[in-house]
N, C-alpha and C. Protein backbone atom coordinates (compact mmCIF):
# COMPACT_ATOMS: atom_id res chain seq x y z
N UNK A 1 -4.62 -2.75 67.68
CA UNK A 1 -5.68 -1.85 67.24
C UNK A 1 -7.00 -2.34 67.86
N UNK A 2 -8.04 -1.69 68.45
CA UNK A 2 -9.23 -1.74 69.27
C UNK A 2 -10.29 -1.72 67.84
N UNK A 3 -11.10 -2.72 68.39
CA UNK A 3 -12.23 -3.48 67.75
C UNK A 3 -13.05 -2.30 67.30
N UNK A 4 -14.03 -2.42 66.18
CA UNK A 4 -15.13 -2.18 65.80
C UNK A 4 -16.18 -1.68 67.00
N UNK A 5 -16.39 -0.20 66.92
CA UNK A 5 -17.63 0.07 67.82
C UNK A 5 -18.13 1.28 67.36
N UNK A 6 -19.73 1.87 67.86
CA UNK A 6 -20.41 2.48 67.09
C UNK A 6 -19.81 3.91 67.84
N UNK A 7 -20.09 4.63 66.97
CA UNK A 7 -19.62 6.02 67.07
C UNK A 7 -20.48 6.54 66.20
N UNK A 8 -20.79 8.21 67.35
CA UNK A 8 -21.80 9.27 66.80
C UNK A 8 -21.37 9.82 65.41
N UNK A 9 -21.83 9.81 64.19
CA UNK A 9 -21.77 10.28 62.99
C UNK A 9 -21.57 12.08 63.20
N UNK A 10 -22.29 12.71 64.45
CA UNK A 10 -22.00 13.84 64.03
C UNK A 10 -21.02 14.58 64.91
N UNK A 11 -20.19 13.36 65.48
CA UNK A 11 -18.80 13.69 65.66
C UNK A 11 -17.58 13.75 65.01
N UNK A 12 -17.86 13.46 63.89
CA UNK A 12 -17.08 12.99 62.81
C UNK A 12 -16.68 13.85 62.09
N UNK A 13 -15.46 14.44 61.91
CA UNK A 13 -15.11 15.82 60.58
C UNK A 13 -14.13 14.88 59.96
N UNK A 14 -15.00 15.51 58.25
CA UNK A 14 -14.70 15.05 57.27
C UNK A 14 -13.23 16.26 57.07
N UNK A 15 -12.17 15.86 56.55
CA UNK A 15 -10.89 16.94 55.92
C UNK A 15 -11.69 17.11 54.14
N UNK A 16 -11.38 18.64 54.40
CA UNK A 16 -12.13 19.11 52.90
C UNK A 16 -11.11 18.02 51.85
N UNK A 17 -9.84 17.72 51.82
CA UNK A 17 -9.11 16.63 50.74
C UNK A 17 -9.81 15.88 50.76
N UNK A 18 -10.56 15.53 51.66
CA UNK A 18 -11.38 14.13 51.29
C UNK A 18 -12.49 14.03 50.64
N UNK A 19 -13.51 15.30 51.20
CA UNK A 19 -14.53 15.60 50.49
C UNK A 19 -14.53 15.84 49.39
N UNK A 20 -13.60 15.90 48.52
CA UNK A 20 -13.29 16.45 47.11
C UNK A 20 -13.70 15.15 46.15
N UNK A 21 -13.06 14.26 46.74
CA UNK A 21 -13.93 12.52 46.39
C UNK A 21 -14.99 11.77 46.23
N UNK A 22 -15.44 12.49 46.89
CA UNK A 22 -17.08 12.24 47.20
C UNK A 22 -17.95 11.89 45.89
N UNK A 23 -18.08 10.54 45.62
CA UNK A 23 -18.78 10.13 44.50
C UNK A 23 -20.11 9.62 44.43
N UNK A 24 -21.43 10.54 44.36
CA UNK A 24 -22.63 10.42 44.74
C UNK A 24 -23.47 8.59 44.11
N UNK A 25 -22.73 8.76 43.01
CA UNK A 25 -23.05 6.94 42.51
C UNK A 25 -23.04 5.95 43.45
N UNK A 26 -21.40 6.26 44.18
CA UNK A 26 -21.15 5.39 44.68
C UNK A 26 -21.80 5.30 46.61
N UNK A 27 -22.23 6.60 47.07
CA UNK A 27 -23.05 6.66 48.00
C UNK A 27 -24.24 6.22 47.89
N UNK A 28 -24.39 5.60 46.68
CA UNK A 28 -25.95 5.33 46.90
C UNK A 28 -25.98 3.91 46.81
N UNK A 29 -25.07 3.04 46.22
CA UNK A 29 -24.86 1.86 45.72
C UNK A 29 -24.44 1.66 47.31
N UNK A 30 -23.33 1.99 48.29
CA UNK A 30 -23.12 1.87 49.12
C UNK A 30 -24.92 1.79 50.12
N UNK A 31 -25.65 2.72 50.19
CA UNK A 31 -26.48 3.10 51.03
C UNK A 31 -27.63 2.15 50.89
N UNK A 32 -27.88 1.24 49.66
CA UNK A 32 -28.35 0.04 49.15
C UNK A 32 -28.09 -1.21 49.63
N UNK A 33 -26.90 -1.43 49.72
CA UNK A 33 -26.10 -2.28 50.49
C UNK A 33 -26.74 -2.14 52.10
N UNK A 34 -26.17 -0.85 52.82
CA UNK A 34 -26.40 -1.09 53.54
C UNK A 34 -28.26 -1.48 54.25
N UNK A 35 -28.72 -0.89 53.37
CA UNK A 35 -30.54 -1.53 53.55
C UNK A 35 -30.28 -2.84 53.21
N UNK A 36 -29.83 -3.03 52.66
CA UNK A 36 -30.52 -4.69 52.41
C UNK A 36 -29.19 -5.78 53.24
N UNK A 37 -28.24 -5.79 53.55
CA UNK A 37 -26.88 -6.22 54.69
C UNK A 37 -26.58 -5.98 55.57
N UNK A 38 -26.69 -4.71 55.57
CA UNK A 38 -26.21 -3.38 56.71
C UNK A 38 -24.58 -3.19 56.48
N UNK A 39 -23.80 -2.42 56.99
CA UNK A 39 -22.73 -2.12 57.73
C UNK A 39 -21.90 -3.41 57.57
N UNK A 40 -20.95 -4.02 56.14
CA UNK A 40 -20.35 -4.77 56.48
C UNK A 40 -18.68 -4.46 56.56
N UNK A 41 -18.45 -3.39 56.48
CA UNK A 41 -17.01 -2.86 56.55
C UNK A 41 -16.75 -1.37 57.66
N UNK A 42 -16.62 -1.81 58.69
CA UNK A 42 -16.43 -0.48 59.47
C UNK A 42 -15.28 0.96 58.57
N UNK A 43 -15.52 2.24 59.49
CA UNK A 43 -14.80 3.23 58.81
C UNK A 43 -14.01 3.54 59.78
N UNK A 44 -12.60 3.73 59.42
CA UNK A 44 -11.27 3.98 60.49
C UNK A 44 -11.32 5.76 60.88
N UNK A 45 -11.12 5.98 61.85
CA UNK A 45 -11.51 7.02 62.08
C UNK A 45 -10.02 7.63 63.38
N UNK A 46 -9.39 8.70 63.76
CA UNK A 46 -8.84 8.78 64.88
C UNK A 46 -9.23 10.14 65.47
N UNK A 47 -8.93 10.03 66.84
CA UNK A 47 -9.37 10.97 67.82
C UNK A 47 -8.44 12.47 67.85
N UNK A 48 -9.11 13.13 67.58
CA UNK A 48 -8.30 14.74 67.67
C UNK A 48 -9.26 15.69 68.74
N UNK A 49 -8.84 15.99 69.76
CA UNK A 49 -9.19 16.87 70.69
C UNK A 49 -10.76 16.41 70.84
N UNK A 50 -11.67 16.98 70.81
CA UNK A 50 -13.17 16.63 70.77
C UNK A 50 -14.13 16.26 69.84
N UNK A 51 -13.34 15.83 69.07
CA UNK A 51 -14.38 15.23 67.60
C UNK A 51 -12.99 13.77 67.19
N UNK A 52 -13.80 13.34 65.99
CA UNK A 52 -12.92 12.21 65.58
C UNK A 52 -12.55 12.82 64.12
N UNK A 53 -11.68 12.38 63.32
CA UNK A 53 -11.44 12.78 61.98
C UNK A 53 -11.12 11.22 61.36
N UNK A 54 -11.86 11.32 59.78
CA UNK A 54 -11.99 10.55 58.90
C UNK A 54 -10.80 10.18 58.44
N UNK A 55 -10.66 8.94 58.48
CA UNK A 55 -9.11 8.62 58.00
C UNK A 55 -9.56 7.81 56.57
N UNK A 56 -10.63 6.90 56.91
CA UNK A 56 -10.84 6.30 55.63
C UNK A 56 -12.50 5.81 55.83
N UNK A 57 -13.38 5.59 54.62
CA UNK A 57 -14.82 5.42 54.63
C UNK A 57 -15.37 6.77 54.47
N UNK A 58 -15.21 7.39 53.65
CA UNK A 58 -16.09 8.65 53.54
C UNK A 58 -17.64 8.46 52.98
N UNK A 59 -17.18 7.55 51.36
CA UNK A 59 -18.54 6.89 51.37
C UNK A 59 -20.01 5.82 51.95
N UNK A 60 -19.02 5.19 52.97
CA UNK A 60 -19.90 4.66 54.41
C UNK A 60 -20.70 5.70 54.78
N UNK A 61 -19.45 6.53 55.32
CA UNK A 61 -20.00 7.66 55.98
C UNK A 61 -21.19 8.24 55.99
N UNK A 62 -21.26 9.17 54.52
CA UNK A 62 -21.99 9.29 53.55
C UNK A 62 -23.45 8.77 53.20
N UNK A 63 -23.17 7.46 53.19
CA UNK A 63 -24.30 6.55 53.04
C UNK A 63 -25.23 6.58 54.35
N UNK A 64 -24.21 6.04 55.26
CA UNK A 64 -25.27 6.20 56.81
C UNK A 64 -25.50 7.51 56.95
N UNK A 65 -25.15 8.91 56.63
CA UNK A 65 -25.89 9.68 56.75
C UNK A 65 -27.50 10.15 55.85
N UNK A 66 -26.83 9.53 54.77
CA UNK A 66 -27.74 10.17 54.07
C UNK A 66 -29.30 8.58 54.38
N UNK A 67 -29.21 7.98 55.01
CA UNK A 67 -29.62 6.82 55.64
C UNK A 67 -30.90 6.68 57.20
N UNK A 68 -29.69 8.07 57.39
CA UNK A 68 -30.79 9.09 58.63
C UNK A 68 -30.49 8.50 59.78
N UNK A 69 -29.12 7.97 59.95
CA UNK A 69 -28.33 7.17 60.75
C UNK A 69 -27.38 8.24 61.71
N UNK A 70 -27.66 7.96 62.97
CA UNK A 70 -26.81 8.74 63.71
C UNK A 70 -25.43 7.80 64.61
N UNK A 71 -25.64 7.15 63.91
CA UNK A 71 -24.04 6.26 64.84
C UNK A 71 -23.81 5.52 63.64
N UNK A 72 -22.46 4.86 63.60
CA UNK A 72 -22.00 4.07 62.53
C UNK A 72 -20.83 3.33 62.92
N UNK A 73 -20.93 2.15 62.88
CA UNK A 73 -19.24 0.98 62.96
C UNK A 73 -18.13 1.49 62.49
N UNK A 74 -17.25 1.75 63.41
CA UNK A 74 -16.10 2.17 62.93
C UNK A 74 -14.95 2.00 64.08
N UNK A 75 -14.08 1.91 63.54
CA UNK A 75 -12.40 1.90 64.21
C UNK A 75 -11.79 2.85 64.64
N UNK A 76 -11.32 2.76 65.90
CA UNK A 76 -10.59 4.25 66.17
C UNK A 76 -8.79 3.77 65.47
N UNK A 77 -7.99 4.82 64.89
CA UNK A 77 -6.77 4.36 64.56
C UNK A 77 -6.04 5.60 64.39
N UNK A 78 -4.73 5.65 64.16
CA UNK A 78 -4.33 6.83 63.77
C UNK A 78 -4.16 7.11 62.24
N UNK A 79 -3.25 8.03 62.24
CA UNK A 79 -2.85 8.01 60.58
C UNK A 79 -1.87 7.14 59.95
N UNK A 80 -0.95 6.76 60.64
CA UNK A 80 -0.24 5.56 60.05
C UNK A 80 -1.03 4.69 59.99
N UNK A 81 -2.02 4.10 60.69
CA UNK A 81 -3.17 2.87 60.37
C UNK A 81 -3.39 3.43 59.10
N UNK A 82 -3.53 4.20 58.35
CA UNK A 82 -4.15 4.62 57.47
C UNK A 82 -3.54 4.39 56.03
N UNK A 83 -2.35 4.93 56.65
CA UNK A 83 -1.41 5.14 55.26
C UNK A 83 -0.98 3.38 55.40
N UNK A 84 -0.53 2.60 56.41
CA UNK A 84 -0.31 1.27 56.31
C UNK A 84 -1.56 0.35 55.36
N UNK A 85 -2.92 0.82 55.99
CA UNK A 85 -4.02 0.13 55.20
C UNK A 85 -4.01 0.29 53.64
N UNK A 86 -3.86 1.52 53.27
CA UNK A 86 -3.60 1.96 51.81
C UNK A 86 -2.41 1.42 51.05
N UNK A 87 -1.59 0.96 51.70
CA UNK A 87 -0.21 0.35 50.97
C UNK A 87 -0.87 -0.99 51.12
N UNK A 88 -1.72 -1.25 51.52
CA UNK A 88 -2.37 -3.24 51.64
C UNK A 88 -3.42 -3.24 51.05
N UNK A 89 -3.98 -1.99 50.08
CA UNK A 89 -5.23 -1.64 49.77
C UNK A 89 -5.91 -3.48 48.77
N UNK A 90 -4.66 -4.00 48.57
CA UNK A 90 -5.45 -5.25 47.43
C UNK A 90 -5.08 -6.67 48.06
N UNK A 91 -5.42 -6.38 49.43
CA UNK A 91 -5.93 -7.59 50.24
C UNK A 91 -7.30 -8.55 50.00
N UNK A 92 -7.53 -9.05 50.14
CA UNK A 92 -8.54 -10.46 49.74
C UNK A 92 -9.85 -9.58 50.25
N UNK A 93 -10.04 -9.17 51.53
CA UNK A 93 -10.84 -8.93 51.98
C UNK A 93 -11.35 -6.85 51.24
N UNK A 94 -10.30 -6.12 50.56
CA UNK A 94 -10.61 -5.28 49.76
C UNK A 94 -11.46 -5.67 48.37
N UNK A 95 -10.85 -6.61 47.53
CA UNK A 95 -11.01 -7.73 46.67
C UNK A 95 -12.62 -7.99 46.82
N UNK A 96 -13.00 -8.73 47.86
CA UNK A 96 -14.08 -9.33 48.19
C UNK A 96 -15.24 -7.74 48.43
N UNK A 97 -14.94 -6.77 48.68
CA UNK A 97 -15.27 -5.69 49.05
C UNK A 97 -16.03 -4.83 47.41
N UNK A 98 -14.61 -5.40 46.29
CA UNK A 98 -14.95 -4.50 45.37
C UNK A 98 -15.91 -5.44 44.82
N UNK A 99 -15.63 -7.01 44.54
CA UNK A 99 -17.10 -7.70 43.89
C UNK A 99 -18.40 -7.78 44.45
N UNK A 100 -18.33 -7.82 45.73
CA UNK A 100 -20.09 -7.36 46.03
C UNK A 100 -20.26 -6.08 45.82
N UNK A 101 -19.80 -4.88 45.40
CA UNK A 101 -19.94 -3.79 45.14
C UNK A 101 -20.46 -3.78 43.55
N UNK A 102 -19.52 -4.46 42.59
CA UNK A 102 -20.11 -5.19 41.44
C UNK A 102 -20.89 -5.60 41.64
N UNK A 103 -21.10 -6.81 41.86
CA UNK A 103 -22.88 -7.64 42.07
C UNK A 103 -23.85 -6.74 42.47
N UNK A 104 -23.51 -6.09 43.57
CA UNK A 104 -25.16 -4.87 43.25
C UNK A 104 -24.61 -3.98 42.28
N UNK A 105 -24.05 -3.46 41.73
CA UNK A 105 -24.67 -2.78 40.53
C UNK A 105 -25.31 -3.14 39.01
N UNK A 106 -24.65 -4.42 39.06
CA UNK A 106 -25.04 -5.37 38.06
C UNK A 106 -26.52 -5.56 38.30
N UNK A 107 -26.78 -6.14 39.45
CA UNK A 107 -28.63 -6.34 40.02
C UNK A 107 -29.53 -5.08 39.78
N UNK A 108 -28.84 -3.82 40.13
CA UNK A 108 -29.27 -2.65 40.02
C UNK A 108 -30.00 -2.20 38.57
N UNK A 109 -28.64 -2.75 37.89
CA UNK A 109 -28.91 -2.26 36.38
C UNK A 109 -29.95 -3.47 35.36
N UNK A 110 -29.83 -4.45 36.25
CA UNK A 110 -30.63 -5.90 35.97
C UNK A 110 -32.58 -5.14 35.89
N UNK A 111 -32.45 -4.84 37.34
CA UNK A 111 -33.69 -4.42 37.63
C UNK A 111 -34.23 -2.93 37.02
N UNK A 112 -33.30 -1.87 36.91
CA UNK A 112 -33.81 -0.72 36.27
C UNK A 112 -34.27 -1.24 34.57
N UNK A 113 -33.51 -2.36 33.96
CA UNK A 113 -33.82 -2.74 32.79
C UNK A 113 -35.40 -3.32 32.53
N UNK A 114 -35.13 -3.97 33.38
CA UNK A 114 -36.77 -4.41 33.72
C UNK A 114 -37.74 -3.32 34.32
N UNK A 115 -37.71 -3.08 34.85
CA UNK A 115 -38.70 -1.89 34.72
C UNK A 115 -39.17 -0.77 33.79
N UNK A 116 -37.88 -0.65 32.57
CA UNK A 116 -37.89 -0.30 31.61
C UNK A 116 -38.87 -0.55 30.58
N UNK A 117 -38.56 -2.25 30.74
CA UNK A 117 -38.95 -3.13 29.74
C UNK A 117 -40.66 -3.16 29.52
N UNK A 118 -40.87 -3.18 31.49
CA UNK A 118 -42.21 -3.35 31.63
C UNK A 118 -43.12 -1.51 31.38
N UNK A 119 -42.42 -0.87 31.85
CA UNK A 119 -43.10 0.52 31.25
C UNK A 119 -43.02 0.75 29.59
N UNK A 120 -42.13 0.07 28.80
CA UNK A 120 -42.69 0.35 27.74
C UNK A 120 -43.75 -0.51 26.87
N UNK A 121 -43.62 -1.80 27.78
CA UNK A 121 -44.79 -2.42 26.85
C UNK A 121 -46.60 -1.86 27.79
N UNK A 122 -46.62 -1.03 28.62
CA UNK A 122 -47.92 -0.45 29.83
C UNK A 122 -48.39 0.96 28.16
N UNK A 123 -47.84 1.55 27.17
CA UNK A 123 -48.93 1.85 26.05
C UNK A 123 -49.43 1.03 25.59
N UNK A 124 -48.77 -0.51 24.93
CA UNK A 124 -49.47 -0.70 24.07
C UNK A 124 -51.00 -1.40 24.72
N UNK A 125 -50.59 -1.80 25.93
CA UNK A 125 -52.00 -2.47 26.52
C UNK A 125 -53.07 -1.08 26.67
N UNK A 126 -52.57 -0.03 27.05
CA UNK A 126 -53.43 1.06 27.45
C UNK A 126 -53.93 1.58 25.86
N UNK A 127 -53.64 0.95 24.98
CA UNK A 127 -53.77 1.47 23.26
C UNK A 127 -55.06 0.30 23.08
N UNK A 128 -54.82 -0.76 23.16
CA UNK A 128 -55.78 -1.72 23.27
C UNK A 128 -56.68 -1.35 23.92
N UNK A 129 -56.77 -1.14 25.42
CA UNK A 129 -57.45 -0.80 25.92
C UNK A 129 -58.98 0.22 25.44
N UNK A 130 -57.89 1.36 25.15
CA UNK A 130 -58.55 2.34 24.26
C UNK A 130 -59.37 2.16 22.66
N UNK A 131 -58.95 1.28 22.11
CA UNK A 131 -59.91 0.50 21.47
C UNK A 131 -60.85 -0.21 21.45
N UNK A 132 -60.46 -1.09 22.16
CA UNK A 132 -61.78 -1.81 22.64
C UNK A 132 -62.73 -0.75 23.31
N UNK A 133 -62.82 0.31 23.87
CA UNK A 133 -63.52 1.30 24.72
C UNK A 133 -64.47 1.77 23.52
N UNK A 134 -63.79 2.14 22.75
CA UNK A 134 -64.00 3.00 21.38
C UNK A 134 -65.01 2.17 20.73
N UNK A 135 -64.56 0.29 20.38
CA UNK A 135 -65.45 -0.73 19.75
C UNK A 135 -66.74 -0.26 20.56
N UNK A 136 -66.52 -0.92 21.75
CA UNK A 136 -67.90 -0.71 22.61
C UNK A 136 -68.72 0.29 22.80
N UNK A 137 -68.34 1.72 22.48
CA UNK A 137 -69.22 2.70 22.43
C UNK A 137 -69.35 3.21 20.98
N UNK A 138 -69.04 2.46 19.86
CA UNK A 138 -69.16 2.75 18.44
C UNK A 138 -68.70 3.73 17.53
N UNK A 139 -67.45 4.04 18.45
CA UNK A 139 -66.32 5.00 17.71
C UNK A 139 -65.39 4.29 16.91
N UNK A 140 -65.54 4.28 15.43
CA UNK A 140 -64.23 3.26 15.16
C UNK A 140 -62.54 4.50 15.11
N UNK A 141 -62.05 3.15 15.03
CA UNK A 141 -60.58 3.84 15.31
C UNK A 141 -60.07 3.76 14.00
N UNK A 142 -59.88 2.58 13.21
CA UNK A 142 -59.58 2.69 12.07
C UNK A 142 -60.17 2.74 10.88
N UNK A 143 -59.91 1.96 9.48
CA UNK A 143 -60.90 2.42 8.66
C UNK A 143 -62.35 1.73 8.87
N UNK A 144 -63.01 3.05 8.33
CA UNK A 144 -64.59 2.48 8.19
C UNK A 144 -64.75 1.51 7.63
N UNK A 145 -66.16 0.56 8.10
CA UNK A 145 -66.58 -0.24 6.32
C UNK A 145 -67.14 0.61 5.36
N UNK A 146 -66.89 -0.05 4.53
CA UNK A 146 -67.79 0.53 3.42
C UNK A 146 -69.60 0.51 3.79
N UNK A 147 -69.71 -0.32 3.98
CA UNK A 147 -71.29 -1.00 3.46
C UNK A 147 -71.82 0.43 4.70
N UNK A 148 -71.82 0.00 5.78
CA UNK A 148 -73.17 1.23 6.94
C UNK A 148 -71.98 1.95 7.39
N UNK A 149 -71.81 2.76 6.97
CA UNK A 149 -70.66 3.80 7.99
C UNK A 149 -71.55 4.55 9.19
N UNK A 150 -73.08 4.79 8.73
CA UNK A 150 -73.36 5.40 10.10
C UNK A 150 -73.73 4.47 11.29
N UNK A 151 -73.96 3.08 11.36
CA UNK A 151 -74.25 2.70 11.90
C UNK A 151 -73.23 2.40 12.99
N UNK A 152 -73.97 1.82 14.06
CA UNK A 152 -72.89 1.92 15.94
C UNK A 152 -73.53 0.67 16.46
N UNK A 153 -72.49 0.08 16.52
CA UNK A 153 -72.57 -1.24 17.76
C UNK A 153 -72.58 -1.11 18.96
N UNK A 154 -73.16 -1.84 19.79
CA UNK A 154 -73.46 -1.61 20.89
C UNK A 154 -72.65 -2.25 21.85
N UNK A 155 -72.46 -3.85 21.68
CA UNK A 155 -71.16 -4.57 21.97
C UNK A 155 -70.28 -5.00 21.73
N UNK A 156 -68.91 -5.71 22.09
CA UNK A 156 -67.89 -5.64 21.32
C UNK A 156 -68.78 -7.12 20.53
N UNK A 157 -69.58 -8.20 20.56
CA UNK A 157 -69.64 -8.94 20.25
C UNK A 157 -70.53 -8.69 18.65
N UNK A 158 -71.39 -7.30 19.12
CA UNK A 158 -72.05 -7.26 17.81
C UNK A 158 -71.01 -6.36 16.46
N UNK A 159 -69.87 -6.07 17.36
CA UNK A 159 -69.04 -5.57 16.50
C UNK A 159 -68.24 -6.28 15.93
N UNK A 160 -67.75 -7.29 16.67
CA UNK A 160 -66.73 -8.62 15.74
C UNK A 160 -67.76 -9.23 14.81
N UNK A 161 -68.71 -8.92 14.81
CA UNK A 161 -69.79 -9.68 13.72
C UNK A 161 -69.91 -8.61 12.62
N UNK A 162 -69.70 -6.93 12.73
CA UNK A 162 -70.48 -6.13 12.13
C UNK A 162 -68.99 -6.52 11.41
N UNK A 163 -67.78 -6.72 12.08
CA UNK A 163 -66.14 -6.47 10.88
C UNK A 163 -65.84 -7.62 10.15
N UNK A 164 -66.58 -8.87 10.81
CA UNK A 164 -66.53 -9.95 10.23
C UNK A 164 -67.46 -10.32 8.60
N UNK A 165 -68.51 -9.36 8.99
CA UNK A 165 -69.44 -9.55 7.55
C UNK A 165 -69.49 -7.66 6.36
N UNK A 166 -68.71 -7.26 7.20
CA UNK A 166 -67.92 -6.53 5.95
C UNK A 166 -66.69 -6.81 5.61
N UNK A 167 -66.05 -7.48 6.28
CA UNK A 167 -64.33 -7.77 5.83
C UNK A 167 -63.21 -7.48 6.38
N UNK A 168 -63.85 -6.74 7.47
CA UNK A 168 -62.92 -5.85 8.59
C UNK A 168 -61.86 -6.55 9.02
N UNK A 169 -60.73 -5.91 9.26
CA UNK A 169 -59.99 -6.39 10.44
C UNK A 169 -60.67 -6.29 12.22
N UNK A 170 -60.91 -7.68 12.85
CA UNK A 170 -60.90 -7.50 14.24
C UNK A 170 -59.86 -7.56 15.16
């Protein structure tokens, strides 16, 4: 079987059986990979009259297209390469294929958590924020004092003094 070499993506016909597979999750987790590794598993592909047809890698495929990629690593083979590869599908190097596929989604979901985490604590600072704004221009937010309700501070400093000698919370 002849080595790994790049071939035009838009020579490539996908068989509608295959397209039926097509799992957009997994094109993107793939298309991630390939930004940050590149291309570490070529796609087997064999030659029919003037185009090539997909034997296996649809989601490669997929990925480098949607990637904006016009060539992609791949194998020329026939269909018995195909159906032989699939009866060996839980070789070491498939194996090794499916846990870095794990490890980024795990990182994936690591990092969407965190970003989570950090957008929900971005009110309460912008709530603070908005208070203190309010102290400083002499809008109170919560309860009044008793003693001068009409009166207005001017800075936050004459205001931690005005809550401190009525009883306020600062």
């Amino acid at each position: 079987m002849p080595g790994p070499e790049s071939l035009p993506i838009d020579q490539i016909y996908v068989p509608l059986k295959k397209r039926k597979n097509l799992r957009l999750e997994v094109v993107q987790e793939i298309a991630a990979s390939i930004l940050e590794i590149g291309q570490q598993v070529p796609i087997l592909v064999r030659p029919d009259e003037s185009r090539l047809v997909l034997l296996e890698g649809l989601h490669r495929l997929e990925a480098c297209k949607a990637l904006g990629e016009t060539t992609i690593i791949g194998v020329l083979g026939s269909a018995e390469t195909a159906h032989h590869k699939a009866l060996l599908s839980d070789t070491a190097e498939t194996e090794a294929e499916r846990d870095k596929m794990a490890r980024l989604k795990k990182l994936r979901l690591e990092k969407e958590a965190a970003d989570r985490s950090t957008a929900s604590a971005t009110p309460i600072v912008e709530t603070k924020s908005a208070e203190l704004r309010s102290a400083r221009s002499g809008k109170s937010i919560g309860r009044r004092s008793s003693g001068d309700q009409g009166s207005k501070t001017k800075t936050l400093s004459e205001w931690i003094t005005q809550q401190k000698r009525d009883g306020g919370r600062y």
